[in-house]
PDB file of N, CA and C in Angstrom:
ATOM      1  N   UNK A   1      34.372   1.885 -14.246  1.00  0.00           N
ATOM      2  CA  UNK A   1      33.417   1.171 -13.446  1.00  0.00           C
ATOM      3  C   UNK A   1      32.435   2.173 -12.848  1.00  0.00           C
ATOM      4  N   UNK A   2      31.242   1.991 -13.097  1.00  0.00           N
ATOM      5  CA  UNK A   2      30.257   2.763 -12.376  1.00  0.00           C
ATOM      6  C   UNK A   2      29.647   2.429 -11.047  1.00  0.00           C
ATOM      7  N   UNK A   3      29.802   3.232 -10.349  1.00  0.00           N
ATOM      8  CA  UNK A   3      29.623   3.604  -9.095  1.00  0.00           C
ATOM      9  C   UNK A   3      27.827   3.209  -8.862  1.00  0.00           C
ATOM     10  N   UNK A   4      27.361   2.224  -7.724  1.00  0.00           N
ATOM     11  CA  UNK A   4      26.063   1.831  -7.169  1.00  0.00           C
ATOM     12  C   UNK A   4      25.052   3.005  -7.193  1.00  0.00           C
ATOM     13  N   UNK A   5      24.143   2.842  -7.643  1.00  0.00           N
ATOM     14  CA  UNK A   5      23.010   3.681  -7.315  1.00  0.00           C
ATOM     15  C   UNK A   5      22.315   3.587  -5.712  1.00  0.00           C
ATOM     16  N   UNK A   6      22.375   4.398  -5.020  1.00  0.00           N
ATOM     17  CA  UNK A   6      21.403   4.103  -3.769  1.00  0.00           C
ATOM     18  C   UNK A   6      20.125   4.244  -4.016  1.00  0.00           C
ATOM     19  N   UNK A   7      19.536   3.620  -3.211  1.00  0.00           N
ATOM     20  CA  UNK A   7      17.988   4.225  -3.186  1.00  0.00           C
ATOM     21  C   UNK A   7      17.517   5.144  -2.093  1.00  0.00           C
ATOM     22  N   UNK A   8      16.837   6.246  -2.459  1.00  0.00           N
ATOM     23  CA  UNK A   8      16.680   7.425  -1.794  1.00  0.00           C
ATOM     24  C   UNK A   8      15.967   6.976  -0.808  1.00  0.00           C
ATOM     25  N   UNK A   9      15.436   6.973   0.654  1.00  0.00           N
ATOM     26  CA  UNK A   9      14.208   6.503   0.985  1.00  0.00           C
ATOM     27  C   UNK A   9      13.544   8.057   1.463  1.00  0.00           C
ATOM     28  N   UNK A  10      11.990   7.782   1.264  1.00  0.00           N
ATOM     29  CA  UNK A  10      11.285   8.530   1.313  1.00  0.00           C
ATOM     30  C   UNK A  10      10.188   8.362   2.564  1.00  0.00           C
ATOM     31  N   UNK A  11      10.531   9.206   3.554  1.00  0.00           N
ATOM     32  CA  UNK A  11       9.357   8.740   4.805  1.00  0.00           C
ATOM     33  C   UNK A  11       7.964   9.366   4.708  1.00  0.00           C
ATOM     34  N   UNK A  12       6.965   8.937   4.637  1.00  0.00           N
ATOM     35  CA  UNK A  12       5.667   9.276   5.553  1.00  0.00           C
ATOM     36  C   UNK A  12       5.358   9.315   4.140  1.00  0.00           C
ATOM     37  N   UNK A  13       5.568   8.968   2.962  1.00  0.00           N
ATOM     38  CA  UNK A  13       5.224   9.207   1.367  1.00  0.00           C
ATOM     39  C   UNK A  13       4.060   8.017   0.972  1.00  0.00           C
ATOM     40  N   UNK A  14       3.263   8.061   0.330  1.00  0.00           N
ATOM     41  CA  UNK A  14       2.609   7.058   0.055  1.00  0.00           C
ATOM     42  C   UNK A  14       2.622   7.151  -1.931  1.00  0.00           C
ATOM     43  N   UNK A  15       2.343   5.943  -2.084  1.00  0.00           N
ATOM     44  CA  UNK A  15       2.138   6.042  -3.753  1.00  0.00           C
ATOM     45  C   UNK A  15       0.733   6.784  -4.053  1.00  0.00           C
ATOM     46  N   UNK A  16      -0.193   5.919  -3.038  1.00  0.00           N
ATOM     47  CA  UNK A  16      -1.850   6.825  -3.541  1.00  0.00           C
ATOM     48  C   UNK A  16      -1.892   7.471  -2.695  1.00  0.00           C
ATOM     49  N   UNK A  17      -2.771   8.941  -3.131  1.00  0.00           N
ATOM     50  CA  UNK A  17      -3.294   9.466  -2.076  1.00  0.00           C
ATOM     51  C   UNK A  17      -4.165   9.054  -0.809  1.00  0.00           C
ATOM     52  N   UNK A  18      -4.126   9.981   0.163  1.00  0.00           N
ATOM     53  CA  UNK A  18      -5.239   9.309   0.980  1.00  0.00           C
ATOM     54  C   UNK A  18      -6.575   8.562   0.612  1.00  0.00           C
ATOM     55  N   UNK A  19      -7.070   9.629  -0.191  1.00  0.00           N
ATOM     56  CA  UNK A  19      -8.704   9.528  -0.383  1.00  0.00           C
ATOM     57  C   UNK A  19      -8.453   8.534  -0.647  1.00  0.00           C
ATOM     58  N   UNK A  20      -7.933   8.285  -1.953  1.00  0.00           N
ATOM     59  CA  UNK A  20      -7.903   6.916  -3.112  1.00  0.00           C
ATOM     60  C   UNK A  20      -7.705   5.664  -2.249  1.00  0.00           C
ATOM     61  N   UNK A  21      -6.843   5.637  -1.468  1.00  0.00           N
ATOM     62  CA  UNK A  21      -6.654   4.408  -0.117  1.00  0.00           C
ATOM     63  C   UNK A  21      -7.819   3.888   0.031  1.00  0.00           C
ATOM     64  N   UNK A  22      -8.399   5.421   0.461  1.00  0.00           N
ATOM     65  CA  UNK A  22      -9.833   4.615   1.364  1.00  0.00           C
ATOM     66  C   UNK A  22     -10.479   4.395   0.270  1.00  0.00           C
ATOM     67  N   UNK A  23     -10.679   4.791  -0.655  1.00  0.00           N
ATOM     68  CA  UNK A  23     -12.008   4.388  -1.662  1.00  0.00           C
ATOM     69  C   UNK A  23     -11.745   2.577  -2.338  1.00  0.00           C
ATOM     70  N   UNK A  24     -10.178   2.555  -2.359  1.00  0.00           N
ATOM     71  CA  UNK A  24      -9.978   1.034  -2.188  1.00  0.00           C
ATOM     72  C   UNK A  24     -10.028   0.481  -1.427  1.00  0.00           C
ATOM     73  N   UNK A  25     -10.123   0.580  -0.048  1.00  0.00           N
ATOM     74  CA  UNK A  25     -10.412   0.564   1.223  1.00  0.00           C
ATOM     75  C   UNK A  25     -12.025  -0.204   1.684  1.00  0.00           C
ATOM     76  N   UNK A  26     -13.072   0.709   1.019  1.00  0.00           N
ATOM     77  CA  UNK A  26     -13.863   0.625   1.090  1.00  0.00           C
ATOM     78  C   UNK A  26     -14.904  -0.222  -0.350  1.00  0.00           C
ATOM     79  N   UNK A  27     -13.828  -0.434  -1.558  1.00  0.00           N
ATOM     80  CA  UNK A  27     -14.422  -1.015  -2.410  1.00  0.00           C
ATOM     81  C   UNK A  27     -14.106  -2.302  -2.316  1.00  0.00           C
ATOM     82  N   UNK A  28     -12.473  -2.542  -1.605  1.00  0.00           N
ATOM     83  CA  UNK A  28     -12.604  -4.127  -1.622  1.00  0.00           C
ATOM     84  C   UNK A  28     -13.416  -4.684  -0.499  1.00  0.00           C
ATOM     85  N   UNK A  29     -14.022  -3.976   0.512  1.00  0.00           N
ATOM     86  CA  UNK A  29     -15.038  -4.432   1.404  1.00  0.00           C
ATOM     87  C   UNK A  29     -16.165  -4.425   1.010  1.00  0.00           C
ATOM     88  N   UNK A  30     -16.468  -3.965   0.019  1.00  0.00           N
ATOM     89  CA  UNK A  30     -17.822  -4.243  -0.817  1.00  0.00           C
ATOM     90  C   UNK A  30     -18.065  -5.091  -1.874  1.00  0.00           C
ATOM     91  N   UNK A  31     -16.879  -5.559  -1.938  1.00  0.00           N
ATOM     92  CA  UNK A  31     -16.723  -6.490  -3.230  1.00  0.00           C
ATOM     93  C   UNK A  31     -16.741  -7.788  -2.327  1.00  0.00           C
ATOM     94  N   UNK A  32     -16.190  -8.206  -1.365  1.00  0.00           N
ATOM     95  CA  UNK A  32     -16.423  -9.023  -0.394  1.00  0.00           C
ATOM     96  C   UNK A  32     -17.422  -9.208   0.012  1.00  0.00           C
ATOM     97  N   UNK A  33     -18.368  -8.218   0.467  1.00  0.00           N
ATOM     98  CA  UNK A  33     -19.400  -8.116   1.611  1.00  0.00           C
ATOM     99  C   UNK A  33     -20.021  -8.942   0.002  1.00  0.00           C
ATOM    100  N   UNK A  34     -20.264  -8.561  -1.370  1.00  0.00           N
ATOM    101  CA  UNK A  34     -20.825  -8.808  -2.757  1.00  0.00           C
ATOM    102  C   UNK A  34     -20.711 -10.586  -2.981  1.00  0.00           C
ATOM    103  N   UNK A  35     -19.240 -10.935  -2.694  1.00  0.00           N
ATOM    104  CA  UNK A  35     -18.894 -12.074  -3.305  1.00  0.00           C
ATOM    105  C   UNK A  35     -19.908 -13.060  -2.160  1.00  0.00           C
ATOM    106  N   UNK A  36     -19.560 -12.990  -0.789  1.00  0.00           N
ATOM    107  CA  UNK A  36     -20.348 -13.234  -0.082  1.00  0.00           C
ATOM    108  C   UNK A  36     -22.063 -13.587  -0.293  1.00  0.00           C
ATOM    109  N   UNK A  37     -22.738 -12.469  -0.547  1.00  0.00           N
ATOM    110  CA  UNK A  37     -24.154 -12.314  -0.361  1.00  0.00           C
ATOM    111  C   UNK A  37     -24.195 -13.560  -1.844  1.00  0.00           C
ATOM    112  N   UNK A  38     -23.662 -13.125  -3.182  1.00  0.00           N
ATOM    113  CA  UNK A  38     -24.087 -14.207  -4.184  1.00  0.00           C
ATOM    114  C   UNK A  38     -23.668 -15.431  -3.778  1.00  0.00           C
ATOM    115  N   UNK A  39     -22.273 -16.254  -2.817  1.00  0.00           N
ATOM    116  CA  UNK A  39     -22.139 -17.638  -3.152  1.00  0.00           C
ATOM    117  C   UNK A  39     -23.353 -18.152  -1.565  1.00  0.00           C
ATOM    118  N   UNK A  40     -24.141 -16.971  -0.956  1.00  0.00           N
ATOM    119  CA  UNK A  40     -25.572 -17.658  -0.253  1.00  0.00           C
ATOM    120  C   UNK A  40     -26.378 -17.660  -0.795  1.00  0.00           C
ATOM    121  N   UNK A  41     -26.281 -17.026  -1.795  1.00  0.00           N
ATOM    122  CA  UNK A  41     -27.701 -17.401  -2.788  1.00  0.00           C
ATOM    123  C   UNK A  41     -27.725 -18.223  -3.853  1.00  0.00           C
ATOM    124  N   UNK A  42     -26.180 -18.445  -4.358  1.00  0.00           N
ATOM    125  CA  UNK A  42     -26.025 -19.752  -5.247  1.00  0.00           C
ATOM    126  C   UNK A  42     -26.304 -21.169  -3.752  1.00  0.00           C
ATOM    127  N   UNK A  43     -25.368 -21.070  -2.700  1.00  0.00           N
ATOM    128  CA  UNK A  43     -26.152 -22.394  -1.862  1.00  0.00           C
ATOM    129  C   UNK A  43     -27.644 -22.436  -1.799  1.00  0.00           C
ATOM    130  N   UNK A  44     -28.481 -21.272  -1.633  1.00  0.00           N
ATOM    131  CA  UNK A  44     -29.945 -21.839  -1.682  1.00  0.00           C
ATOM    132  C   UNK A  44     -30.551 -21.873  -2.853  1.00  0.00           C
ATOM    133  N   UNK A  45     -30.367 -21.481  -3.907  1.00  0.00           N
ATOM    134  CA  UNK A  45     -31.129 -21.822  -5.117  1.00  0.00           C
ATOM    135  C   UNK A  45     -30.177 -23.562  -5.079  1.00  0.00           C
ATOM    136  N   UNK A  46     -28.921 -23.562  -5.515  1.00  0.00           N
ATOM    137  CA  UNK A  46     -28.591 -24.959  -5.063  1.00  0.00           C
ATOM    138  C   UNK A  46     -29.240 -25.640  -4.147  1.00  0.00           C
ATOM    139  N   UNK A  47     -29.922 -25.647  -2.751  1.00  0.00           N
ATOM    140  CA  UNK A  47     -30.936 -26.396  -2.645  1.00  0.00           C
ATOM    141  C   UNK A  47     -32.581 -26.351  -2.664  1.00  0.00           C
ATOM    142  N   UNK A  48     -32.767 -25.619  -3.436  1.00  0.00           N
ATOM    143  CA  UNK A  48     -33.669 -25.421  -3.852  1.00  0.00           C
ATOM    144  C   UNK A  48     -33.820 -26.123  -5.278  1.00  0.00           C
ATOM    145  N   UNK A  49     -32.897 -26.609  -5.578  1.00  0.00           N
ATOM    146  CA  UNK A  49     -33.154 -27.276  -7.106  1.00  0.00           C
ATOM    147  C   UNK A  49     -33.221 -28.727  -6.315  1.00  0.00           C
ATOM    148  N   UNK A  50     -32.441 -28.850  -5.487  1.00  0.00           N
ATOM    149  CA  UNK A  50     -32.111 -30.611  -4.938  1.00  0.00           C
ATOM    150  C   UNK A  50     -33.545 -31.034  -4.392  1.00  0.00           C
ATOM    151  N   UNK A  51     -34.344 -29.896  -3.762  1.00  0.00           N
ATOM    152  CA  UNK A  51     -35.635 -30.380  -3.461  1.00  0.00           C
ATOM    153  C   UNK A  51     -36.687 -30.211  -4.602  1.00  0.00           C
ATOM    154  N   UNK A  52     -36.461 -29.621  -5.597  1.00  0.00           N
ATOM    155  CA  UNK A  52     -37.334 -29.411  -6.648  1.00  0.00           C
ATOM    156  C   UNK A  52     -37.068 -31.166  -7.172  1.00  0.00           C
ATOM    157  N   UNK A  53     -35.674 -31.988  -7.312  1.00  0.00           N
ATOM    158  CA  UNK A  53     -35.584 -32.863  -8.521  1.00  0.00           C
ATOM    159  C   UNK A  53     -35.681 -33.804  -7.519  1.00  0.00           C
ATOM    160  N   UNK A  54     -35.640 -33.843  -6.100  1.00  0.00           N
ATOM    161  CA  UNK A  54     -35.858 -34.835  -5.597  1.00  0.00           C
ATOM    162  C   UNK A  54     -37.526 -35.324  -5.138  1.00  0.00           C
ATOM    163  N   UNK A  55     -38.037 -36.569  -5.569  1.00  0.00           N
ATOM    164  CA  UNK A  55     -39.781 -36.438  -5.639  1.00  0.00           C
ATOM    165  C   UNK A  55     -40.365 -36.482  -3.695  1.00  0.00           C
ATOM    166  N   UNK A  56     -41.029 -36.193  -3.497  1.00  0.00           N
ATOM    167  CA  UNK A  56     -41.723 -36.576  -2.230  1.00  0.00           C
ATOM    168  C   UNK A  56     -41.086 -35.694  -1.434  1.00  0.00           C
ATOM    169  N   UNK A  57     -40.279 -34.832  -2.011  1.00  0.00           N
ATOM    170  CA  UNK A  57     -39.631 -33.585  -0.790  1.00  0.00           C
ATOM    171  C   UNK A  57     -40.822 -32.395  -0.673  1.00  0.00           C
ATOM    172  N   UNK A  58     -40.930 -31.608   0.169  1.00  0.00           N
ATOM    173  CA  UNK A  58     -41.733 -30.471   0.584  1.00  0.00           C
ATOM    174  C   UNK A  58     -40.611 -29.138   0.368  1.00  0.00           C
ATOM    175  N   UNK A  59     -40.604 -28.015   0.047  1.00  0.00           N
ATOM    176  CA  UNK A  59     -40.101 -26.987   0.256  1.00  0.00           C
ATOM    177  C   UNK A  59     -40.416 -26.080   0.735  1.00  0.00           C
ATOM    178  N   UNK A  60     -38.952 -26.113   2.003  1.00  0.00           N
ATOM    179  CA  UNK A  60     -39.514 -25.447   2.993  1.00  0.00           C
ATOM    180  C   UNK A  60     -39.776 -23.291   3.032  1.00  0.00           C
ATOM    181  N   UNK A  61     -41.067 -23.431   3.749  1.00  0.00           N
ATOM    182  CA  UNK A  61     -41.629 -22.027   3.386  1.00  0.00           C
ATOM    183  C   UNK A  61     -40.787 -20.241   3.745  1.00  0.00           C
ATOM    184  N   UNK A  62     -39.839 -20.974   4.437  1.00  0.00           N
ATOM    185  CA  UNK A  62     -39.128 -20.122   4.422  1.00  0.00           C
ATOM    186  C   UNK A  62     -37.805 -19.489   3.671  1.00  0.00           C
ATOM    187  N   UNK A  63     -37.507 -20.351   2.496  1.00  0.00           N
ATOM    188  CA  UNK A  63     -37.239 -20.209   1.213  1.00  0.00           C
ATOM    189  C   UNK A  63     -36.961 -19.137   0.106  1.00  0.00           C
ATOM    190  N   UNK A  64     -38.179 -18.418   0.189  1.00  0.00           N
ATOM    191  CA  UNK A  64     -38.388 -17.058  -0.859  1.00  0.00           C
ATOM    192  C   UNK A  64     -37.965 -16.280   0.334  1.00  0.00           C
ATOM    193  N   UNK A  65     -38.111 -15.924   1.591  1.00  0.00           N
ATOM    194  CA  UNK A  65     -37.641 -14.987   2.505  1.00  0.00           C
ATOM    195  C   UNK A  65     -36.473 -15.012   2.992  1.00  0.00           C
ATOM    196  N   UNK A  66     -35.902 -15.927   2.828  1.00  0.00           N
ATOM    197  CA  UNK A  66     -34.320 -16.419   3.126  1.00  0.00           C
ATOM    198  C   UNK A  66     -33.384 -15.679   1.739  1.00  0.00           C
ATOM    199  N   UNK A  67     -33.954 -16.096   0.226  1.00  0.00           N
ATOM    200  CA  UNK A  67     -33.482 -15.873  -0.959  1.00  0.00           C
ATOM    201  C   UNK A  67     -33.763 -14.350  -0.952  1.00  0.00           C
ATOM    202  N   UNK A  68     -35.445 -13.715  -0.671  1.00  0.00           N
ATOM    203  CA  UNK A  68     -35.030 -12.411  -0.579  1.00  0.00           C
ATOM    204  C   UNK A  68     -34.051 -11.461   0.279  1.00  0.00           C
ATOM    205  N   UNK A  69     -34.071 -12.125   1.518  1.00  0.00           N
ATOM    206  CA  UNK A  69     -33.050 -11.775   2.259  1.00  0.00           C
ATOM    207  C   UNK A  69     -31.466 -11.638   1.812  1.00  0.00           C
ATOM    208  N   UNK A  70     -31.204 -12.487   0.431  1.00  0.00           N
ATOM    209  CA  UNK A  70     -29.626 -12.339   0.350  1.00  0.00           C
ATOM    210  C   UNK A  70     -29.324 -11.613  -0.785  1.00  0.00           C
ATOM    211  N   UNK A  71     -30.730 -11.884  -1.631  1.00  0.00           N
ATOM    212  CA  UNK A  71     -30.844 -10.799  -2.731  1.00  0.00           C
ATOM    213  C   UNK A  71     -30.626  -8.767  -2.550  1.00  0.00           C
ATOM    214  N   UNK A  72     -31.083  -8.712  -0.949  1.00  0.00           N
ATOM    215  CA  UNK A  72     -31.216  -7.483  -0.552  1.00  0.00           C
ATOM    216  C   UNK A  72     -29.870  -7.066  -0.003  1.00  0.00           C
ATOM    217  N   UNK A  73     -29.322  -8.162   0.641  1.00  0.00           N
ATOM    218  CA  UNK A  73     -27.371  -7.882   1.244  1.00  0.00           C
ATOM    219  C   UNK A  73     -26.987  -7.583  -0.221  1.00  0.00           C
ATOM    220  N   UNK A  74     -27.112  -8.690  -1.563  1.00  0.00           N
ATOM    221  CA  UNK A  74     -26.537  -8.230  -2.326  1.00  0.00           C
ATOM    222  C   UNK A  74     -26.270  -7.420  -3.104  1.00  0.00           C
ATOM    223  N   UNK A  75     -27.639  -6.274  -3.326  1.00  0.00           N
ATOM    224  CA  UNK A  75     -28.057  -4.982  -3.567  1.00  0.00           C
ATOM    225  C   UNK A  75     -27.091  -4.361  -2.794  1.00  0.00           C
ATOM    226  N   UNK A  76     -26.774  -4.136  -1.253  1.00  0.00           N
ATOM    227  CA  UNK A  76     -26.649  -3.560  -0.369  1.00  0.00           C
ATOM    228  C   UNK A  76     -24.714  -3.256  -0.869  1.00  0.00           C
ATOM    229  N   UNK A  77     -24.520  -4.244  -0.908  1.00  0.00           N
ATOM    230  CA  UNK A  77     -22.868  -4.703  -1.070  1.00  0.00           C
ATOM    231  C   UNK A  77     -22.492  -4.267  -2.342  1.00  0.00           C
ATOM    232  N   UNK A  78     -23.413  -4.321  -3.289  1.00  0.00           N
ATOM    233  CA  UNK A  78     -23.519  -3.547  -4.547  1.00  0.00           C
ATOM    234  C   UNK A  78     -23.424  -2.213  -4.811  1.00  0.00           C
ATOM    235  N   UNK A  79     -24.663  -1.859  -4.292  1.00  0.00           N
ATOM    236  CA  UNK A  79     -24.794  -0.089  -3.539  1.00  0.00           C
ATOM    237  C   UNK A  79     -23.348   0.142  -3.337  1.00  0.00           C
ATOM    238  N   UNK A  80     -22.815  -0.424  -2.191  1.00  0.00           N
ATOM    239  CA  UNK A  80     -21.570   0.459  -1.393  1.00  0.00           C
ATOM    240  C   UNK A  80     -20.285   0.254  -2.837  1.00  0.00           C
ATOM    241  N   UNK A  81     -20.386  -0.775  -3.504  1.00  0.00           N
ATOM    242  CA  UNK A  81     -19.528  -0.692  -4.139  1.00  0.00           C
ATOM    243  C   UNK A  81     -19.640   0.745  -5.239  1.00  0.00           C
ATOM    244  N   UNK A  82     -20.216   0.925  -5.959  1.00  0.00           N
ATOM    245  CA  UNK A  82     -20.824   2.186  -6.632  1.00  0.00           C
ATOM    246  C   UNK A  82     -20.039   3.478  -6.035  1.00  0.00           C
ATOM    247  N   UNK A  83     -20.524   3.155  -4.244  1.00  0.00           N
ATOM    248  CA  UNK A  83     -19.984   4.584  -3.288  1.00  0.00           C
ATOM    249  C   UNK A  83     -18.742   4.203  -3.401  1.00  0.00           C
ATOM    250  N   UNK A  84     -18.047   3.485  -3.108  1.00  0.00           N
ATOM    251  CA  UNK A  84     -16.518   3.503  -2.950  1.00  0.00           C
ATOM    252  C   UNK A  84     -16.188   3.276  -4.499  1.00  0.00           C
ATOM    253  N   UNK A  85     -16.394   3.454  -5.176  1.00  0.00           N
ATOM    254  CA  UNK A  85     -15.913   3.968  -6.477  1.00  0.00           C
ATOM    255  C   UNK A  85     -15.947   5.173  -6.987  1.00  0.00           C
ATOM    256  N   UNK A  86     -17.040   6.107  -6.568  1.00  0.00           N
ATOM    257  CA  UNK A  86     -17.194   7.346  -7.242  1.00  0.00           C
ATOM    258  C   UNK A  86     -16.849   8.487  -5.834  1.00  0.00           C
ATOM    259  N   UNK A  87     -16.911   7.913  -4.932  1.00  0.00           N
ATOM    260  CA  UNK A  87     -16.262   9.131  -3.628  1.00  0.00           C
ATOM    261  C   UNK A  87     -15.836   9.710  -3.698  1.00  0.00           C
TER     262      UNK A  87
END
């Protein structure tokens, strides 16, 4: 009969290194900050089509500055992802 294996425990040990932590650290917050910025710009092109197909609607002028506005987070969230990948 063979005798139980214990398991050794190992304190203050991590599987990844530090750096690598943070660079996942910092990429899944950019992938977030990412997922974010596109599903506000899928809601306004989404209404931006509802006022395009609906007749007698006006679209309102603040629109392209709102859309550039999320286009630029999403650059932004993009960017950082890049950095927390190659750090």
């Amino acid at each position: 009969m063979r005798l139980a294996r214990r398991a050794i425990k190992v304190k203050g040990r991590h599987v990844l290194p530090e750096r690598t932590r943070l660079a996942v650290g910092r990429t899944v917050a950019a992938l977030r900050r990412g997922r974010e910025a596109l599903v506000k710009i899928d809601g306004q092109l989404g209404d931006l089509l509802v006022c395009v197909r609906t007749p007698g609607t006006t679209i309102d002028r603040s629109v392209p500055d709102r859309l550039a506005s999320a286009k630029a987070e999403a650059e932004s969230a993009f960017a950082g992802l890049n950095d927390g990948l190659f750090a």
